[in-house]
N, C-alpha and C. Protein backbone atom coordinates (compact mmCIF):
# COMPACT_ATOMS: atom_id res chain seq x y z
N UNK A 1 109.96 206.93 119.43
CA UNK A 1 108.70 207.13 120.10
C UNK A 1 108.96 207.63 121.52
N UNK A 2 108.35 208.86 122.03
CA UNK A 2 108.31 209.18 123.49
C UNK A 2 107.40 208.61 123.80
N UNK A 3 107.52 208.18 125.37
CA UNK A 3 106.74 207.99 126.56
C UNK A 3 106.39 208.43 127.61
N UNK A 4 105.41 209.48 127.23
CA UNK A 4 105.00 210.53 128.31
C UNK A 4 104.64 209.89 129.92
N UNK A 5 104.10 208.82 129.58
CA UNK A 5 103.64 207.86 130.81
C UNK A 5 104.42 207.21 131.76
N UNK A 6 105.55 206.78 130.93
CA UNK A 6 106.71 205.84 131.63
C UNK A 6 108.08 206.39 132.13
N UNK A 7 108.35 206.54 133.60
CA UNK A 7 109.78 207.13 133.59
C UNK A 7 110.54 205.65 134.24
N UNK A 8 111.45 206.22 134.97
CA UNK A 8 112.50 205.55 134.87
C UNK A 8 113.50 206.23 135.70
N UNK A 9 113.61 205.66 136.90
CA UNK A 9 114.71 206.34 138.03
C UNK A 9 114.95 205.30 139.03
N UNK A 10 116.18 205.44 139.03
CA UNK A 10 117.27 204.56 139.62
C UNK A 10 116.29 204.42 141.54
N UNK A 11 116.09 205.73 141.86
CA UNK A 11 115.36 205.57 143.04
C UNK A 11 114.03 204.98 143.34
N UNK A 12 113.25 204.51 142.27
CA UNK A 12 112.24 204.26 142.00
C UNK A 12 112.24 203.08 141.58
N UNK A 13 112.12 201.79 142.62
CA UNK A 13 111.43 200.14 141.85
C UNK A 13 113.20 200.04 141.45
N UNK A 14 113.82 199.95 142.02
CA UNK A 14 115.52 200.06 141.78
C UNK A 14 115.46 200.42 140.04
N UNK A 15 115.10 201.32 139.49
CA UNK A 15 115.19 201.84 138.21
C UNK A 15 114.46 201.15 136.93
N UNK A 16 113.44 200.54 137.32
CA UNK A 16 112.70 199.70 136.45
C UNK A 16 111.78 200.68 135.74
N UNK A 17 110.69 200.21 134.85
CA UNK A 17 110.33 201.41 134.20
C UNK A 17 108.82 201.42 134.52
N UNK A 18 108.44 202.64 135.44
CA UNK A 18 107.31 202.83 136.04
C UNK A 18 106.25 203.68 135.16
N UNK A 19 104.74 203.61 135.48
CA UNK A 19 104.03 204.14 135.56
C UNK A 19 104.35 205.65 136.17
N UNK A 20 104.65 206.78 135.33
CA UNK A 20 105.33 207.87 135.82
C UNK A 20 104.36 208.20 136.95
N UNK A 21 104.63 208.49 138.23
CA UNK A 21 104.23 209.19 139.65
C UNK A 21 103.57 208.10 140.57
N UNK A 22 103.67 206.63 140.16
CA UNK A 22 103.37 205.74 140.96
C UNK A 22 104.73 204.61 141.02
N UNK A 23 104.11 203.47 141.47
CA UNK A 23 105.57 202.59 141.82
C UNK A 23 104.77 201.22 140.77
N UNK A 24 103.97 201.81 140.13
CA UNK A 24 103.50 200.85 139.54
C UNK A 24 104.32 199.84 138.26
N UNK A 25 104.96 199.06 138.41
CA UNK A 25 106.08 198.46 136.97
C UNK A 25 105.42 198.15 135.79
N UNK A 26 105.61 198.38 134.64
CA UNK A 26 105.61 197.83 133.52
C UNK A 26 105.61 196.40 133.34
N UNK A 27 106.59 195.81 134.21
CA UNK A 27 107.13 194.65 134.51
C UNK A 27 105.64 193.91 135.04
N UNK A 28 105.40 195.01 136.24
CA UNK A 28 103.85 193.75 136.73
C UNK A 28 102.44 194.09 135.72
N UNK A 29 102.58 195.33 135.31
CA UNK A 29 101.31 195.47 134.30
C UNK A 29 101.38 194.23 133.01
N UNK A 30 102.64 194.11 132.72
CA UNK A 30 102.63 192.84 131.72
C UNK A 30 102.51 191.53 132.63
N UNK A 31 103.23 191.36 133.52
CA UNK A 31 102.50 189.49 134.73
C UNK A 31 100.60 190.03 134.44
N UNK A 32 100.57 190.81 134.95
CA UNK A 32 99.17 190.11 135.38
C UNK A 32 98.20 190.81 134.31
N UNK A 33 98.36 190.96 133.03
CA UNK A 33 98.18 190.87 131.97
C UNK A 33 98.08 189.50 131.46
N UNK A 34 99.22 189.01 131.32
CA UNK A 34 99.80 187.76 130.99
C UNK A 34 99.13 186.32 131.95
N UNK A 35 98.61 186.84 132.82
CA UNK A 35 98.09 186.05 133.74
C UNK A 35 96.43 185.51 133.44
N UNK A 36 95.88 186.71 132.39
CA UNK A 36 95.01 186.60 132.17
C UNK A 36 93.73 188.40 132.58
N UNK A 37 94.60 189.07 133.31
CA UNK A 37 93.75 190.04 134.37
C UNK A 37 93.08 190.50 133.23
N UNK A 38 92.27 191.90 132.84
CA UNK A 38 91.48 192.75 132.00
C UNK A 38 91.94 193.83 132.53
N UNK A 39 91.79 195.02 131.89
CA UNK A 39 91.80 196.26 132.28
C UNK A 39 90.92 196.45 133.05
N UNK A 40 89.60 196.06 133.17
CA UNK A 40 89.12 196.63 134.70
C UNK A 40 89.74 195.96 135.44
N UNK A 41 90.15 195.07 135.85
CA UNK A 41 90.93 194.43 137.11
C UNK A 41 92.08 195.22 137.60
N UNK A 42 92.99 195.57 136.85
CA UNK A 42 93.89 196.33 136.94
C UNK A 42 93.24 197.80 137.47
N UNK A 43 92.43 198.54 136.62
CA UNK A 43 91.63 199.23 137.06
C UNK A 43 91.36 199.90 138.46
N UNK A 44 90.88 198.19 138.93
CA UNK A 44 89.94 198.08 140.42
C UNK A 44 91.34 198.02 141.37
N UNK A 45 92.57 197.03 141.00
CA UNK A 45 93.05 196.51 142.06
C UNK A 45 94.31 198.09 141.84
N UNK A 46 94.46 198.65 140.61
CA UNK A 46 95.38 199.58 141.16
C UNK A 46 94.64 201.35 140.52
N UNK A 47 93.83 201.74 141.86
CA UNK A 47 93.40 203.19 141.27
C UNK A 47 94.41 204.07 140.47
N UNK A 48 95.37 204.23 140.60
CA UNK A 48 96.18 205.14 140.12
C UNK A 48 96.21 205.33 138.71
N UNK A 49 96.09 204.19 138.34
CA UNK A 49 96.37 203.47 137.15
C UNK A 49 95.02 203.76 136.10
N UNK A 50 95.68 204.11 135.09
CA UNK A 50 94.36 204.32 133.76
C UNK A 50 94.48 203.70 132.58
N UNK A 51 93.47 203.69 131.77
CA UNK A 51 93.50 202.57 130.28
C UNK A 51 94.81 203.20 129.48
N UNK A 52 95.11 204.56 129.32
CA UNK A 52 96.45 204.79 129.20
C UNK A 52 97.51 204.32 129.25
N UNK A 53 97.65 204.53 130.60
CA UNK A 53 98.93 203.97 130.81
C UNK A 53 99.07 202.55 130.94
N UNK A 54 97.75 201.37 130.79
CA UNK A 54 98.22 200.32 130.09
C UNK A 54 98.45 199.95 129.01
N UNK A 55 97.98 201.50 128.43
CA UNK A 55 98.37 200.93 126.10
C UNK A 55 99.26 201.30 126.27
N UNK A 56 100.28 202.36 127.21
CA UNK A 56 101.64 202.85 126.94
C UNK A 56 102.71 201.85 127.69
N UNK A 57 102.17 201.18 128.69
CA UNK A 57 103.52 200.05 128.86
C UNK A 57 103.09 198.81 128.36
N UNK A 58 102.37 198.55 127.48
CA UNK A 58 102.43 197.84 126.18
C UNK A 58 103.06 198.24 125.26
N UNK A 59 102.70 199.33 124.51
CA UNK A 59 103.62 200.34 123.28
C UNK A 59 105.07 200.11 124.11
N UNK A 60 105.67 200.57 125.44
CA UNK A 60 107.04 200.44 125.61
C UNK A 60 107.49 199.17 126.06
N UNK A 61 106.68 197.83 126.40
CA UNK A 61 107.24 196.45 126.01
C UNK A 61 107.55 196.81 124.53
N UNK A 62 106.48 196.51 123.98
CA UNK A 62 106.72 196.49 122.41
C UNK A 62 108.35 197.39 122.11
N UNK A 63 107.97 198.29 122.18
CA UNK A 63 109.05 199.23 121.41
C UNK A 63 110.70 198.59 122.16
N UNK A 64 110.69 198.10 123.21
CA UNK A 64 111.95 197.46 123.94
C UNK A 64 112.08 196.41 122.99
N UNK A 65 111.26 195.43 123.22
CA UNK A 65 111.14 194.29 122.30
C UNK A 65 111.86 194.10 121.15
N UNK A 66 111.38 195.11 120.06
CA UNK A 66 111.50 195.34 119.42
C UNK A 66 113.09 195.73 118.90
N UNK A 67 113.58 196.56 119.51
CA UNK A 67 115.50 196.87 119.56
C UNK A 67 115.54 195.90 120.22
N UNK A 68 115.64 194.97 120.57
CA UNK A 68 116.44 193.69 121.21
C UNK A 68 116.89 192.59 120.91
N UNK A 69 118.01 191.98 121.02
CA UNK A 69 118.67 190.84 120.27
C UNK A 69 117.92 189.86 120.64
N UNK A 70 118.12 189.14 119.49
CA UNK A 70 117.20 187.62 119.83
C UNK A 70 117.87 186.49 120.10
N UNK A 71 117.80 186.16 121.30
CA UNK A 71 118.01 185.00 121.73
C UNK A 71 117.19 183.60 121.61
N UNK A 72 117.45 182.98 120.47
CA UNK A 72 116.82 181.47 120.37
C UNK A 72 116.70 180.43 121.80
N UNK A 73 115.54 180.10 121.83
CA UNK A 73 115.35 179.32 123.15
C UNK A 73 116.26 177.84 122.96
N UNK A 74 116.29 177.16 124.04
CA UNK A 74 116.58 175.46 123.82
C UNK A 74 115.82 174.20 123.37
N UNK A 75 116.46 174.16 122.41
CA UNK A 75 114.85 172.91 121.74
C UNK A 75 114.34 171.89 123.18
N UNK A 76 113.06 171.71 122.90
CA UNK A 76 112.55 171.00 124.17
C UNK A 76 112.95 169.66 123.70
């Protein structure tokens, strides 16, 4: 799967995987997702940002996710 939305440069967010032409992370679109936010919140608090490119750094969590070894947690 390509990701027209998401790049990825070492100079950019020390190479994390951005919202291509902003500094926006993948990394924080999933926190404050996860936090509870909505797409209009995100929306409001970052203009740059469109309903797009939050289904696409979802699709590229997912698709990371996805190729990645699984590490079993520690029983509580």
């Amino acid at each position: 799967m390509k990701f027209e939305r998401i790049s990825i440069d070492h100079k950019v967010m020390m190479g994390k995987p951005c919202i291509k032409g902003t500094r926006i992370t993948v990394e924080l679109i999933l926190e404050k997702l996860a936090q509870g936010a909505d797409n209009a919140y995100l929306l409001k608090g970052y203009p740059n940002l469109t309903v797009e490119d939050i289904r696409e750094a979802i699709a590229y969590a997912h698709a990371v996710l996805t190729n990645e070894k699984i590490i079993e947690a520690e029983p509580a």
